[in-house]
Protein backbone atom coordinates (compact mmCIF):
# COMPACT_ATOMS: atom_id res chain seq x y z
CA UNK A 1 -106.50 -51.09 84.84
CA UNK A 2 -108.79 -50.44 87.83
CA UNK A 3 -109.57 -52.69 91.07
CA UNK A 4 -113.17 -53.17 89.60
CA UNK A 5 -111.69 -54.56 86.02
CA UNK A 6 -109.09 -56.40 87.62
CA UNK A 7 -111.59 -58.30 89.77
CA UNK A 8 -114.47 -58.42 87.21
CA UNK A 9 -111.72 -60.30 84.56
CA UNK A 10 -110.08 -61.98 87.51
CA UNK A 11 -113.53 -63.94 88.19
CA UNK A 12 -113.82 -63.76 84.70
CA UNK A 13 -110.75 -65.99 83.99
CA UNK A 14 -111.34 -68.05 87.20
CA UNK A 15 -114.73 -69.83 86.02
CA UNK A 16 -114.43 -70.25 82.20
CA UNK A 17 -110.99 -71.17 82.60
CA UNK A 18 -112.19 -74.59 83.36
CA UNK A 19 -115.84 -74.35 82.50
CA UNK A 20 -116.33 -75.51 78.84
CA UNK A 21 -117.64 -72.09 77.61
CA UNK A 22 -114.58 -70.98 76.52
CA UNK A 23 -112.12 -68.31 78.80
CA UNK A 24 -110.05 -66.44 75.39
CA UNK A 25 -114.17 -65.46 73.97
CA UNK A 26 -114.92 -63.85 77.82
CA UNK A 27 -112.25 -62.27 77.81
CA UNK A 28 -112.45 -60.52 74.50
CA UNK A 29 -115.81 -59.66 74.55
CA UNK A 30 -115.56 -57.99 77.87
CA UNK A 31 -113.27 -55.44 77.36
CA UNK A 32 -115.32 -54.45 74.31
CA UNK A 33 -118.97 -54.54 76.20
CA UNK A 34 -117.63 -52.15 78.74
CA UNK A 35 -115.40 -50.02 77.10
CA UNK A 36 -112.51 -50.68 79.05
CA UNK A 37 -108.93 -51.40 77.63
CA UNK A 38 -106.99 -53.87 77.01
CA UNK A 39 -105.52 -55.71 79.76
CA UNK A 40 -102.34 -56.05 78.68
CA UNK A 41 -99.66 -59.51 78.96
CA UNK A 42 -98.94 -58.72 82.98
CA UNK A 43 -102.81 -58.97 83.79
CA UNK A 44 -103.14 -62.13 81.46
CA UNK A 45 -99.74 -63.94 82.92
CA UNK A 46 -101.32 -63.28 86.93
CA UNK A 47 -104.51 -64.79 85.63
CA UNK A 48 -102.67 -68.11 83.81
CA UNK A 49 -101.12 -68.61 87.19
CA UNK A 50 -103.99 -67.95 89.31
CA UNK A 51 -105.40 -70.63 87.39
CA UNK A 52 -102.45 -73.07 87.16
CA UNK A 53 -102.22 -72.97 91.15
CA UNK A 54 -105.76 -73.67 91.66
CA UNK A 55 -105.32 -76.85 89.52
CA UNK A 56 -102.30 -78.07 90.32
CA UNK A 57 -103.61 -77.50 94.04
CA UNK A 58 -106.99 -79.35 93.37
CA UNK A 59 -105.39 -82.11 91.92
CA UNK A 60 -102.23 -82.19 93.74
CA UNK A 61 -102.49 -85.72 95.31
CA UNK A 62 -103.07 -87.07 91.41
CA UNK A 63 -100.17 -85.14 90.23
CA UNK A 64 -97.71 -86.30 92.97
CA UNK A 65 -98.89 -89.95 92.08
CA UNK A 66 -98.18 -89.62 88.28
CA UNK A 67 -95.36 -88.00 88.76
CA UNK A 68 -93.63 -90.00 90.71
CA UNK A 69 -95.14 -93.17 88.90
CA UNK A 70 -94.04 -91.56 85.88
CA UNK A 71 -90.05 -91.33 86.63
CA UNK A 72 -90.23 -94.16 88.36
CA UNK A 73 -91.18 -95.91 84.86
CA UNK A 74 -87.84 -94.18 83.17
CA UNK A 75 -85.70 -95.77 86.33
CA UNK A 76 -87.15 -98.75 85.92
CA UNK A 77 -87.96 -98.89 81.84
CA UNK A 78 -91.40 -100.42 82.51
CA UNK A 79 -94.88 -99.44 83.60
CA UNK A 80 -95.19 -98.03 87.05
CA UNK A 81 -98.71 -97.44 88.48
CA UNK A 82 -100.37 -94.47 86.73
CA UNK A 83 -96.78 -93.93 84.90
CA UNK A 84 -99.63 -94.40 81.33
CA UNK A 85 -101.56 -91.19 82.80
CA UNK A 86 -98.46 -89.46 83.02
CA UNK A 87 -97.09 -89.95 79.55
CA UNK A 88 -101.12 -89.68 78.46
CA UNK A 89 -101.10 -86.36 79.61
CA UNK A 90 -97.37 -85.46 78.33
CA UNK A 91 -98.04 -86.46 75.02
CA UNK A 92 -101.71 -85.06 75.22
CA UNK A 93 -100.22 -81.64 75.37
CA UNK A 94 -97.82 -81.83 72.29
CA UNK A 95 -99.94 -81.11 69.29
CA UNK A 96 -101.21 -78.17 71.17
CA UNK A 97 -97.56 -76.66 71.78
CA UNK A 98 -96.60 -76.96 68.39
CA UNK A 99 -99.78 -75.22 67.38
CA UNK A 100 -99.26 -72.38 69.63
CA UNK A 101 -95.95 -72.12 68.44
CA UNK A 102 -96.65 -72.07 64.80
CA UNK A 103 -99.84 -70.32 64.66
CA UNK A 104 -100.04 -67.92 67.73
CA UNK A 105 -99.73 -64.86 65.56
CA UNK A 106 -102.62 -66.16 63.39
CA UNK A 107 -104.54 -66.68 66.77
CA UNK A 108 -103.53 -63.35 68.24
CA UNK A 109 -104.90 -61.31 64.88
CA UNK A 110 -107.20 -62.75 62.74
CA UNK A 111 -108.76 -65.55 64.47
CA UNK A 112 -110.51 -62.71 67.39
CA UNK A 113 -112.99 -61.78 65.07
CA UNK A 114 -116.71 -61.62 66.61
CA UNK A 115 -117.76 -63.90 63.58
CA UNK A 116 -115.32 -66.26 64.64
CA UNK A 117 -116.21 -66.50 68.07
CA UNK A 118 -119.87 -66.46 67.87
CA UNK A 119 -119.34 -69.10 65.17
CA UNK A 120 -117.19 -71.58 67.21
CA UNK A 121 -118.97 -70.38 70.40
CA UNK A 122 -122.61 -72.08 68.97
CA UNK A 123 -121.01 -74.53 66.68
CA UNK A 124 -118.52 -76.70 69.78
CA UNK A 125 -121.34 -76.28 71.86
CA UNK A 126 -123.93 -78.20 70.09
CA UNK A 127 -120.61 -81.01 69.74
CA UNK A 128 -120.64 -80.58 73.60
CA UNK A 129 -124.31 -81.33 73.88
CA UNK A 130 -124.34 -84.09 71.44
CA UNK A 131 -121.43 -85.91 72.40
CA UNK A 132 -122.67 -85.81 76.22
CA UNK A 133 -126.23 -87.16 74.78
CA UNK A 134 -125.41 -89.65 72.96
CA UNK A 135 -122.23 -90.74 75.49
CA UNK A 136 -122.41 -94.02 77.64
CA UNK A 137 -120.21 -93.44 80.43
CA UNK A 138 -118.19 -97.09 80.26
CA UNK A 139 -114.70 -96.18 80.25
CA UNK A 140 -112.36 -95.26 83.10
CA UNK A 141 -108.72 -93.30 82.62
CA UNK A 142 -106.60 -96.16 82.88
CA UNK A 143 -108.72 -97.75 79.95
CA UNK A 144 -107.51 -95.00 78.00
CA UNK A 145 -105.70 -95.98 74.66
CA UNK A 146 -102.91 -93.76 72.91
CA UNK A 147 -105.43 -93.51 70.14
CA UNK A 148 -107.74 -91.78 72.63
CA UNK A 149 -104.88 -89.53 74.04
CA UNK A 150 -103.78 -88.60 70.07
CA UNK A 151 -107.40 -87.39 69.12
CA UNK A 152 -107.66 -85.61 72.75
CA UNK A 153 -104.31 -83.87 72.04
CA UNK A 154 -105.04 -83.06 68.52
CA UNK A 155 -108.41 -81.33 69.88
CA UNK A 156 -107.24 -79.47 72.16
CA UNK A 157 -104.84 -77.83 69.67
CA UNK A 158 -108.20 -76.41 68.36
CA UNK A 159 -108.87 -74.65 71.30
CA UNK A 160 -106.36 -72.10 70.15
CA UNK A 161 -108.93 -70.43 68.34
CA UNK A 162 -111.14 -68.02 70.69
CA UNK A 163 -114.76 -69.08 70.99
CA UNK A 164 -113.52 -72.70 70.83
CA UNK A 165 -112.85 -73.69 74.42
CA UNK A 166 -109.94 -75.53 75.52
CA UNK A 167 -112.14 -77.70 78.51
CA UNK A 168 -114.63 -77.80 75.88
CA UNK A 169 -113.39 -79.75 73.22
CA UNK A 170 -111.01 -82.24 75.68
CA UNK A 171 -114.59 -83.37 76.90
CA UNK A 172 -116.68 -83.44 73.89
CA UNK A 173 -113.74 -85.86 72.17
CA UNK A 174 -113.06 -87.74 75.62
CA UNK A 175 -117.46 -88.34 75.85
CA UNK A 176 -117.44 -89.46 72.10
CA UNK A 177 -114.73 -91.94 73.16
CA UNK A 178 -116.76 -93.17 75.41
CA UNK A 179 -115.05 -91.86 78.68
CA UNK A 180 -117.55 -91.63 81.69
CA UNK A 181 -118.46 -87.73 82.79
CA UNK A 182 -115.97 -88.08 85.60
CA UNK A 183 -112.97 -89.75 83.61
CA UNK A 184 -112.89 -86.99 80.50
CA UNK A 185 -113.43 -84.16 83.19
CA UNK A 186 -110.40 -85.74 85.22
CA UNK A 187 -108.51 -86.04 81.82
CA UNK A 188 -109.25 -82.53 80.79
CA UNK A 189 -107.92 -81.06 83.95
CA UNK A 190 -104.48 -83.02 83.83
CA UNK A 191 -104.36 -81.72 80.69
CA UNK A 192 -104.98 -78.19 81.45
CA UNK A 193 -101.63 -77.86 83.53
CA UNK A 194 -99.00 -78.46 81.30
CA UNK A 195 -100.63 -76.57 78.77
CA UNK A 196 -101.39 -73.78 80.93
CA UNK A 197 -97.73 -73.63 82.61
CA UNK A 198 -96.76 -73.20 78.79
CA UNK A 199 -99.02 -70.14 78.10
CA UNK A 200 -97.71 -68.59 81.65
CA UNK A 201 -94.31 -68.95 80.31
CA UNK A 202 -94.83 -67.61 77.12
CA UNK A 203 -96.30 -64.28 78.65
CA UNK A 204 -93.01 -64.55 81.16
CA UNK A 205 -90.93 -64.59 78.11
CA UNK A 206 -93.36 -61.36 75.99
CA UNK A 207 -93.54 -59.28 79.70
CA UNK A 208 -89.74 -59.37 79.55
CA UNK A 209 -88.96 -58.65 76.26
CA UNK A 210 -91.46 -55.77 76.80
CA UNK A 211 -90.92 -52.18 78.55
CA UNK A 212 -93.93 -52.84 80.16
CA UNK A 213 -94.13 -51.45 84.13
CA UNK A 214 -95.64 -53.80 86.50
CA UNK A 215 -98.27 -52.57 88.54
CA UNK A 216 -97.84 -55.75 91.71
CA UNK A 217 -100.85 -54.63 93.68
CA UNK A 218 -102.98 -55.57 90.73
CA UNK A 219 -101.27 -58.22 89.60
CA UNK A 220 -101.57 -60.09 92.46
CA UNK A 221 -105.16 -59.11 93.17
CA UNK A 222 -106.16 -60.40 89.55
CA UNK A 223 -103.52 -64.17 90.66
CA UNK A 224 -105.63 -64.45 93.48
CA UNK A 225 -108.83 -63.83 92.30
CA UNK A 226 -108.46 -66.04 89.67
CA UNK A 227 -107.11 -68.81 91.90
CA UNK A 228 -110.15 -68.47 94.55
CA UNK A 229 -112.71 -68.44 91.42
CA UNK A 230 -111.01 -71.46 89.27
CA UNK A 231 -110.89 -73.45 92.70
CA UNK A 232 -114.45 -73.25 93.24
CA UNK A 233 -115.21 -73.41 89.62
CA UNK A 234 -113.43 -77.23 89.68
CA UNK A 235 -114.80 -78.03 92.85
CA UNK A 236 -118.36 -77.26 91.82
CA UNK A 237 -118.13 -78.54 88.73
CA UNK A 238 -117.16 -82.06 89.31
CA UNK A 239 -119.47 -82.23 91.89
CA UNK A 240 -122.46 -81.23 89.68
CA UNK A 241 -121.27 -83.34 86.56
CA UNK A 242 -123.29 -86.35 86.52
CA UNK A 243 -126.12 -84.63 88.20
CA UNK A 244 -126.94 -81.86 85.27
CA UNK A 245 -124.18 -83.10 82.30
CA UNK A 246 -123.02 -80.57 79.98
CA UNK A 247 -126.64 -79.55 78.95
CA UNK A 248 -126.49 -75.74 81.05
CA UNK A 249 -123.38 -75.65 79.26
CA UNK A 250 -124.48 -76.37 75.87
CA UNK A 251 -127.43 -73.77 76.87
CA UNK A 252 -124.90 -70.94 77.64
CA UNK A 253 -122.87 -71.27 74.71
CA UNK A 254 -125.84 -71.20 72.86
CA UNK A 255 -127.35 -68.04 74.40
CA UNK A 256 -123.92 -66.45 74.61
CA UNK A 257 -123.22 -66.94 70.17
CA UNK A 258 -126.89 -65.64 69.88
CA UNK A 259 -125.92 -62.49 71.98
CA UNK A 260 -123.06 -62.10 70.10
CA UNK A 261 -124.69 -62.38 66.54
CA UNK A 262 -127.06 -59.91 67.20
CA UNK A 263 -124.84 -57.49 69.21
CA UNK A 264 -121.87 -57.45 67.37
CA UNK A 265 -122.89 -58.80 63.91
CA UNK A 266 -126.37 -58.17 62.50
């Protein structure tokens, strides 16, 4: 890899990580625009924990409440503050690690197709756009049932397959529970780090297995960038939320399966 395509995929990773427009589809169809290779497991495990610092950072003063509200509730055997979000976003992240588990070679092969990702690409977008339209904002996280956090989970298993968007999906099912903007954006953060530590343990466990040689300079220039970008992309993001919605979104996704259709398909 060069400097240029580690910083191009670094920022790449770092806005569509969290953006619902899906991170696995960029990330694909870049390499195969430019021409350049693949960028191997070490360049993907800097960029999953680039990422997972920038959220866990952002949200660090939520995380240190739930998790401390959260074994305080197995001391005590009872309820403990926001001890629910914390078992919420536990459980929220089980259907999805069974998934990965069982279907990752599926994922890894056949599921990259351009047909697939264009298709999934226009197809959860318009479920973005119609879930935000039709959405009316009345319901905060601690109203959240463990209904709501079983059809969130089971969603978010579907963002194993590329074009799909793991951000997404979490916030088209958390608006058509009727989650305000803020709530199913907050939601589909929390969820985003266990799932995320997974993934960056999972390319721990394939980078050792492997004879691959580390380059470290790049490595950490792709962590970092990716940390700067995701931090920016969260910041900016919730700030803009209930200002514009998820229509530019919706709009992108849109644009982006069109490109891809005519590009790469007809």
């Amino acid at each position: 890899m060069t400097i240029l395509q580690t910083l191009v995929l670094g920022i790449l990773q770092g806005i569509t990580e969290f953006l619902p427009i899906s991170s696995s589809a960029h990330l694909i169809l870049v390499p195969l625009v430019t021409g350049w290779p693949d960028q191997g497991v070490a360049f993907d495990l800097a960029v999953h924990v680039g990422t997972l610092l920038a959220v866990v950072l952002y949200f660090r003063k939520d995380l240190l409440a739930i998790t401390r509200d959260g074994t305080l509730s197995i001391i005590q055997r009872r309820q403990v503050g926001q001890s629910r979000l914390a078992w919420a976003v536990l459980l929220g992240t089980i259907p999805t690690g069974l998934a990965g588990l069982l279907l990752m070679d599926l994922v890894e092969t056949s599921l990259r197709s351009m047909a697939i990702i264009a298709a999934t690409t226009v197809i959860f977008g318009l479920l973005l756009g119609l879930a935000d339209m039709t959405n009316r904002g009345t319901r905060e996280l601690d109203q959240l049932t463990w209904r709501d956090v079983a059809i969130i989970g089971l969603a978010q298993a579907l963002a194993l397959i590329p074009g799909t968007s793991r951000s997404g999906i979490t916030l088209t099912m958390g608006l058509f529970l009727g989650l305000t903007r803020q709530a199913a954006a907050r939601f589909s953060f929390l969820l985003a780090i266990p799932i995320t530590a997974l993934a960056s343990a999972a390319k721990i466990t394939e980078l050792a297995q492997s004879d691959l040689v580390v380059n470290w300079m790049l490595f950490l220039l792709g962590g970092a960038t990716a940390f700067i970008t995701a931090i920016l992309a969260i910041h900016y993001f919730l700030q803009l939320l209930n200002r514009f919605g998820m229509m530019p979104y919706v709009i992108y996704r849109l644009v982006l399966g069109a490109v891809i259709y005519f590009v790469f398909l007809h």
